[in-house]
Protein backbone atom coordinates (compact mmCIF):
# COMPACT_ATOMS: atom_id res chain seq x y z
CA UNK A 1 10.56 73.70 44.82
CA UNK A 2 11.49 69.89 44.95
CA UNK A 3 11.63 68.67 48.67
CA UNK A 4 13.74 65.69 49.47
CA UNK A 5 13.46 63.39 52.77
CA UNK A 6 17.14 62.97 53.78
CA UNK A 7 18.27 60.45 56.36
CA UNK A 8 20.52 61.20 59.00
CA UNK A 9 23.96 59.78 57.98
CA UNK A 10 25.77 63.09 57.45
CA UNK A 11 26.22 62.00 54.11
CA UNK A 12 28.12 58.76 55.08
CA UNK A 13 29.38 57.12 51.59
CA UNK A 14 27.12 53.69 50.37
CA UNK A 15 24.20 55.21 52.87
CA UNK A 16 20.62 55.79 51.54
CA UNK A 17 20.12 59.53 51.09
CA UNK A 18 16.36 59.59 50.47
CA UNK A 19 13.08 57.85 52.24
CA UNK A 20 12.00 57.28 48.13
CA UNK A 21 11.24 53.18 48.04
CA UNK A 22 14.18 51.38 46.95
CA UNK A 23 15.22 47.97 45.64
CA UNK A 24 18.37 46.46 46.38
CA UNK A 25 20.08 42.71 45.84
CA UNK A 26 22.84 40.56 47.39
CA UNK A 27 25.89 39.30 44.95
CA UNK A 28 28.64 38.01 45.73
CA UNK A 29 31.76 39.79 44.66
CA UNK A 30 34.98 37.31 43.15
CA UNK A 31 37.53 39.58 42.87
CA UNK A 32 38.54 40.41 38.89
CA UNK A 33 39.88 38.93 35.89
CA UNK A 34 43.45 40.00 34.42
CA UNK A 35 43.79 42.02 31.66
CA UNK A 36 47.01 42.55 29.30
CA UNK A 37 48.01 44.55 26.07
CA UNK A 38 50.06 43.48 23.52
CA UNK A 39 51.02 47.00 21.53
CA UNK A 40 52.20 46.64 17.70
CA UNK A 41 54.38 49.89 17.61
CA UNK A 42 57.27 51.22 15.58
CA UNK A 43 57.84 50.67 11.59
CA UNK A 44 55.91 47.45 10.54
CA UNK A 45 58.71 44.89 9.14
CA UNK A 46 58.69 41.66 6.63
CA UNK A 47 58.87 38.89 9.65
CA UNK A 48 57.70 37.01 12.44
CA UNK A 49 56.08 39.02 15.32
CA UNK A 50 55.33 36.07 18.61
CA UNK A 51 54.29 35.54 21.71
CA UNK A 52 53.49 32.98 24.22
CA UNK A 53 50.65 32.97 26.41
CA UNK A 54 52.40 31.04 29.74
CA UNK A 55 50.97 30.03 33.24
CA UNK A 56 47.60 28.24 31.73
CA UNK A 57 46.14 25.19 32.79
CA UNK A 58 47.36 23.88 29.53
CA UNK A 59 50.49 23.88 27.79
CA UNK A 60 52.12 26.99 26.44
CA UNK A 61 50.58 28.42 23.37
CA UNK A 62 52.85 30.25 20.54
CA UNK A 63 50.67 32.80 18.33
CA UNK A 64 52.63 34.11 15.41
CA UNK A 65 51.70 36.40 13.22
CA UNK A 66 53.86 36.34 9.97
CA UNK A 67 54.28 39.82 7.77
CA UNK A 68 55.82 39.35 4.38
CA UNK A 69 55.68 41.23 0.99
CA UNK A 70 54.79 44.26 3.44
CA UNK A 71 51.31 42.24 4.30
CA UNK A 72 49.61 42.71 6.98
CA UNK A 73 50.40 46.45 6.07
CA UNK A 74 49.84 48.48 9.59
CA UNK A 75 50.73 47.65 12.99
CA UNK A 76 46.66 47.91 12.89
CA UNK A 77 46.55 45.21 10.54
CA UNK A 78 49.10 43.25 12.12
CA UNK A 79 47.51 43.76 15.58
CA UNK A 80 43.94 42.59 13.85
CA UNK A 81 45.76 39.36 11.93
CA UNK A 82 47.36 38.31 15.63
CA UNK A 83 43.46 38.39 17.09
CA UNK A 84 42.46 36.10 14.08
CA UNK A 85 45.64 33.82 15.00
CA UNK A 86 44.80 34.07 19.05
CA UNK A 87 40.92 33.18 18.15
CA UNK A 88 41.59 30.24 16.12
CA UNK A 89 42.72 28.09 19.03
CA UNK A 90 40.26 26.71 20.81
CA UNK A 91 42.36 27.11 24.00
CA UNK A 92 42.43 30.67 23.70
CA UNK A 93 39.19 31.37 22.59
CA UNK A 94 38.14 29.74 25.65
CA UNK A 95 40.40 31.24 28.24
CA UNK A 96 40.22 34.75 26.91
CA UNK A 97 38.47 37.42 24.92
CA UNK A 98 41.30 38.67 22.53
CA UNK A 99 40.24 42.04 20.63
CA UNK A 100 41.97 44.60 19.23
CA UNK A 101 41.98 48.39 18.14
CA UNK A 102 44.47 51.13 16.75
CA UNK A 103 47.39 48.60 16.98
CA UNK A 104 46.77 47.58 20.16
CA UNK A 105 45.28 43.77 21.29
CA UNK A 106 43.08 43.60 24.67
CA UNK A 107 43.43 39.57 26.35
CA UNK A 108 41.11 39.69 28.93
CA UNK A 109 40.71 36.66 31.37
CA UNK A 110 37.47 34.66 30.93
CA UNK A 111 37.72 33.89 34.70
CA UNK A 112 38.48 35.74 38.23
CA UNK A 113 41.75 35.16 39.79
CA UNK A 114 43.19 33.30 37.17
CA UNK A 115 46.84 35.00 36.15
CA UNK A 116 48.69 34.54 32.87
CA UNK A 117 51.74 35.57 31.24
CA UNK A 118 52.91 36.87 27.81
CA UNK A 119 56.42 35.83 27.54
CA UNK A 120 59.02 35.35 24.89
CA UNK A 121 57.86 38.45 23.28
CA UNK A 122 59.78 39.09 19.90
CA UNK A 123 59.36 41.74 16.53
CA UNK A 124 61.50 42.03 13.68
CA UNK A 125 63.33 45.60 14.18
CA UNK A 126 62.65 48.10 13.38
CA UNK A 127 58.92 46.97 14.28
CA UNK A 128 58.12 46.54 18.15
CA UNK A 129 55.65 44.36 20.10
CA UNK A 130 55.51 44.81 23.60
CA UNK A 131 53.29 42.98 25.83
CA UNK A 132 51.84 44.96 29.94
CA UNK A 133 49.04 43.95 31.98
CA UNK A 134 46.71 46.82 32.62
CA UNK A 135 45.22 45.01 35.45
CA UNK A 136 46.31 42.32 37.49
CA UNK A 137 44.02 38.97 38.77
CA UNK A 138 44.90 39.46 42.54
CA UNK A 139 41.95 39.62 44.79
CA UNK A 140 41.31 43.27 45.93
CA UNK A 141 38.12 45.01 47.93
CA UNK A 142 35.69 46.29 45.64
CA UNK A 143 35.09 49.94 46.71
CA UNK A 144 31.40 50.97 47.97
CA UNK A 145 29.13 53.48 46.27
CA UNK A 146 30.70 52.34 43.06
CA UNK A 147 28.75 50.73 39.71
CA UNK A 148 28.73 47.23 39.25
CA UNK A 149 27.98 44.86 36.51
CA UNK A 150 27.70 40.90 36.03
CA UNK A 151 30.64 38.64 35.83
CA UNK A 152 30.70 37.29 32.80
CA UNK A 153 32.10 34.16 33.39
CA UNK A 154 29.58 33.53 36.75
CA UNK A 155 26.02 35.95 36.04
CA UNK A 156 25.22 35.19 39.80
CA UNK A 157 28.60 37.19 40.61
CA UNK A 158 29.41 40.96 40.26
CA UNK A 159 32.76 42.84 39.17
CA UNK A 160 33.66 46.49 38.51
CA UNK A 161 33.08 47.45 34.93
CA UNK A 162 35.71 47.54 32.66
CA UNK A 163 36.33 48.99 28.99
CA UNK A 164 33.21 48.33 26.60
CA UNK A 165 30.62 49.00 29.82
CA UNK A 166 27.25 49.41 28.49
CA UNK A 167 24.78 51.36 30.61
CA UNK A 168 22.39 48.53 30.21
CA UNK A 169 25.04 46.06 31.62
CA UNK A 170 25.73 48.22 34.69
CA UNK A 171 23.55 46.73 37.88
CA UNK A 172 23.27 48.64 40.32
CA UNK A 173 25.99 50.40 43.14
CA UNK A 174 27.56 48.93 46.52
CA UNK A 175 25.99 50.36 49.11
CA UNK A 176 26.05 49.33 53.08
CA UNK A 177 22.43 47.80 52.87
CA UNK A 178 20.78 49.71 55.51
CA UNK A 179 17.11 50.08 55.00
CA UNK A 180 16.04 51.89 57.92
CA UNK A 181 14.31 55.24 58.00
CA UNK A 182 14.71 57.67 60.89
CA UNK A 183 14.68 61.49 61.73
CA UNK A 184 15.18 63.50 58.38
CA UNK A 185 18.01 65.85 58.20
CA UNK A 186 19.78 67.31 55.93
CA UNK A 187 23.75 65.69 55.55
CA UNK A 188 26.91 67.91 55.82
CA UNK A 189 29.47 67.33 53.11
CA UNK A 190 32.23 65.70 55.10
CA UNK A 191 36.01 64.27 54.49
CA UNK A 192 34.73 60.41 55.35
CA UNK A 193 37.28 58.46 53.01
CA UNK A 194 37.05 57.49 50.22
CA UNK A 195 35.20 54.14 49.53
CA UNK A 196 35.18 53.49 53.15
CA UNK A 197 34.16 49.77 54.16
CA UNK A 198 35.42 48.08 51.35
CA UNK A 199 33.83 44.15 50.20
CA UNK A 200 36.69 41.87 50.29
CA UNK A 201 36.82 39.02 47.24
CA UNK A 202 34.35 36.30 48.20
CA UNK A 203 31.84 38.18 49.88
CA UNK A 204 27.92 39.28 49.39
CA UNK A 205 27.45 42.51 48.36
CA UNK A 206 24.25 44.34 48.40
CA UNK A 207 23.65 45.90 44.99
CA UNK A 208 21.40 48.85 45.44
CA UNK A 209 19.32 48.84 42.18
CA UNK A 210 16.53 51.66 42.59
CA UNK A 211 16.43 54.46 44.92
CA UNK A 212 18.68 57.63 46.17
CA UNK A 213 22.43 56.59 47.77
CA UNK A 214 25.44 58.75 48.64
CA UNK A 215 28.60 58.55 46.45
CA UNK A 216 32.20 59.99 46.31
CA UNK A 217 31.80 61.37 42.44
CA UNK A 218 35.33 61.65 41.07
CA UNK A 219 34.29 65.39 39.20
CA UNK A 220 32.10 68.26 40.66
CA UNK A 221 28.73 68.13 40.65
CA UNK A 222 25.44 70.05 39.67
CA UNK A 223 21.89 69.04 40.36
CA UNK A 224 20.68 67.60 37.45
CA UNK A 225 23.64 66.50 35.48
CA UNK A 226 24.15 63.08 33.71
CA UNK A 227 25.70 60.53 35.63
CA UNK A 228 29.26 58.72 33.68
CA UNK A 229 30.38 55.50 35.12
CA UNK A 230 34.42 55.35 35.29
CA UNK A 231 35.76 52.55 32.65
CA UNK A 232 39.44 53.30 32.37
CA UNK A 233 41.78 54.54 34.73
CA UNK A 234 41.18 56.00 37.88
CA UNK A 235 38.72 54.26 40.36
CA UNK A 236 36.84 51.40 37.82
CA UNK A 237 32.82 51.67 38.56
CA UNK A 238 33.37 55.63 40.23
CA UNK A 239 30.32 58.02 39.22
CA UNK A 240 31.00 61.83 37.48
CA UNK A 241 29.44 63.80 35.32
CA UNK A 242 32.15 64.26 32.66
CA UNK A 243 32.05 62.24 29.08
CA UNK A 244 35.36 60.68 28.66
CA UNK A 245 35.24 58.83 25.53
CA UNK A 246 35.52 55.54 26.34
CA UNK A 247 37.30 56.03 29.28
CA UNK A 248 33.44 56.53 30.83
CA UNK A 249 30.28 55.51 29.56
CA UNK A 250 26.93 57.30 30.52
CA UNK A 251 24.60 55.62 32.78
CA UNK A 252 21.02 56.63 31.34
CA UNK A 253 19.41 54.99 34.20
CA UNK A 254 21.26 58.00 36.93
CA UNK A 255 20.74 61.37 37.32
CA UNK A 256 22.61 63.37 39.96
CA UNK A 257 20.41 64.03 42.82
CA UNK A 258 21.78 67.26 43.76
CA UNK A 259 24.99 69.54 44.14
CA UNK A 260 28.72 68.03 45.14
CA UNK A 261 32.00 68.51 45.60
CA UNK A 262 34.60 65.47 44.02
CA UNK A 263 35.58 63.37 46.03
CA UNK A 264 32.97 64.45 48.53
CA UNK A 265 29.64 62.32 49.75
CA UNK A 266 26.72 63.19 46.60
CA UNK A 267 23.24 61.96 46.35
CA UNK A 268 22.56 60.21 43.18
CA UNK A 269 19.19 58.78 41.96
CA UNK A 270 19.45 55.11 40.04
CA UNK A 271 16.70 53.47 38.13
CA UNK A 272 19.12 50.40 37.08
CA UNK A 273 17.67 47.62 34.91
CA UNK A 274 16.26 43.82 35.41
CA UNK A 275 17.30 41.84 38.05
CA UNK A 276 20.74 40.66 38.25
């Protein structure tokens, strides 16, 4: 029977849970970019579907998207001409990556902390277009004993993952960088909250790349299972073991260390990839 080494934080969350050699690097954290939907909904209708992207460091920028003869023919189609239309200025392009799928267009903000607006929203009836933002650009504390991958605006900076996560592009998790070894013990599942000790926006983070660490998984646990990194709703960058569609993506360089309860502190064994 496998034997583990466990150190003696009771199973505190972001805490080393093995002696096993591990490697670990400092990034700093810069909050998160804003992201907003623009869904093409209801009976597709001969006209002018618009909106204005407000609040940039340029003027305000009008993308229309014009149907006529019944062409574009789906709100699919129409969603996929307004990303052609959003991508040909060079403001855009540059501010945002625009994509879209199933009717639906994704803007995502280029850079951290950098808010926008959709206004002046309009559809010819009985079409719809209706513009949300899914996630706002405010500075908040990114969570520890959560996945992490680069910023892709700053590759010496770190963000929670969002949707389209690769498990190559995850980094590493947040963990409270302790490195020393004591008296072995074995932990006790406790109640310590959840994603205790958060990193405020602007600070280093240590990355823990290689090496065992307690989590809070969002599901159950078994010894042995796959490890799926949280992409949409819930807790961005949380660890479980269920497949989600693209709502998770699995994490081929994890493997659950053993047993857990959700929501509870869970050893989990990374192997993440190069250097960030």
């Amino acid at each position: 029977m496998t034997q583990f080494n466990y150190l003696p934080q009771a199973g505190k969350l972001g805490a080393r849970a093995t002696s096993d050699p591990i490697v670990s690097v400092s990034r700093k954290y810069a909050g998160r970019p804003q992201i907003s939907t623009l869904t093409f909904a209801g009976t597709p209708t001969d006209g002018t579907y618009s909106v204005a992207f407000e609040d940039l460091d340029v003027d305000n920028i009008t993308v229309q998207v014009v149907r006529a003869g019944g062409t574009p023919a789906t709100d699919t189609d129409l969603a996929a001409a307004f990303v052609v239309a959003a991508n040909n200025d060079t403001d855009l392009r540059s501010f945002f990556i625009i994509t879209s799928a199933a009717g639906v267009v994704t803007i995502v903000a280029r850079e951290n902390g950098n808010p926008f607006t959709l206004g002046s929203v309009t559809a010819p009836a009985p079409g719809t277009l209706v513009a949300a933002t899914t996630q706002t650009s405010a500075p908040v504390n990114l969570p520890m004993g959560i996945a992490v991958v680069l910023d892709g605006s700053n590759l010496k900076q770190i963000l929670q993952p969002a949707s389209g996560a690769t498990s190559f592009q995850i980094q590493g998790i947040t963990w409270d960088g302790q490195s020393s070894v004591a008296a072995t013990v074995i932990p006790t599942l406790g109640t310590t909250g959840d994603f205790e000790s958060p990193f405020a926006a602007g600070s280093m983070v240590p990355v823990a790349k290689v090496g065992v660490y307690y989590v809070h998984p969002e599901t159950n646990i078994a010894q042995g299972d796959k490890v799926y990194v949280r992409l949409i709703g819930g807790v961005l960058g949380q660890l479980g073991n269920v497949d989600a569609g693209p709502n998770t993506v699995l994490w081929t360089n994890a493997q659950w260390e053993w047993s857990g309860l959700a929501g509870q502190p869970t050893a989990v064994r990374i192997n993440a990839p190069g250097g960030v």
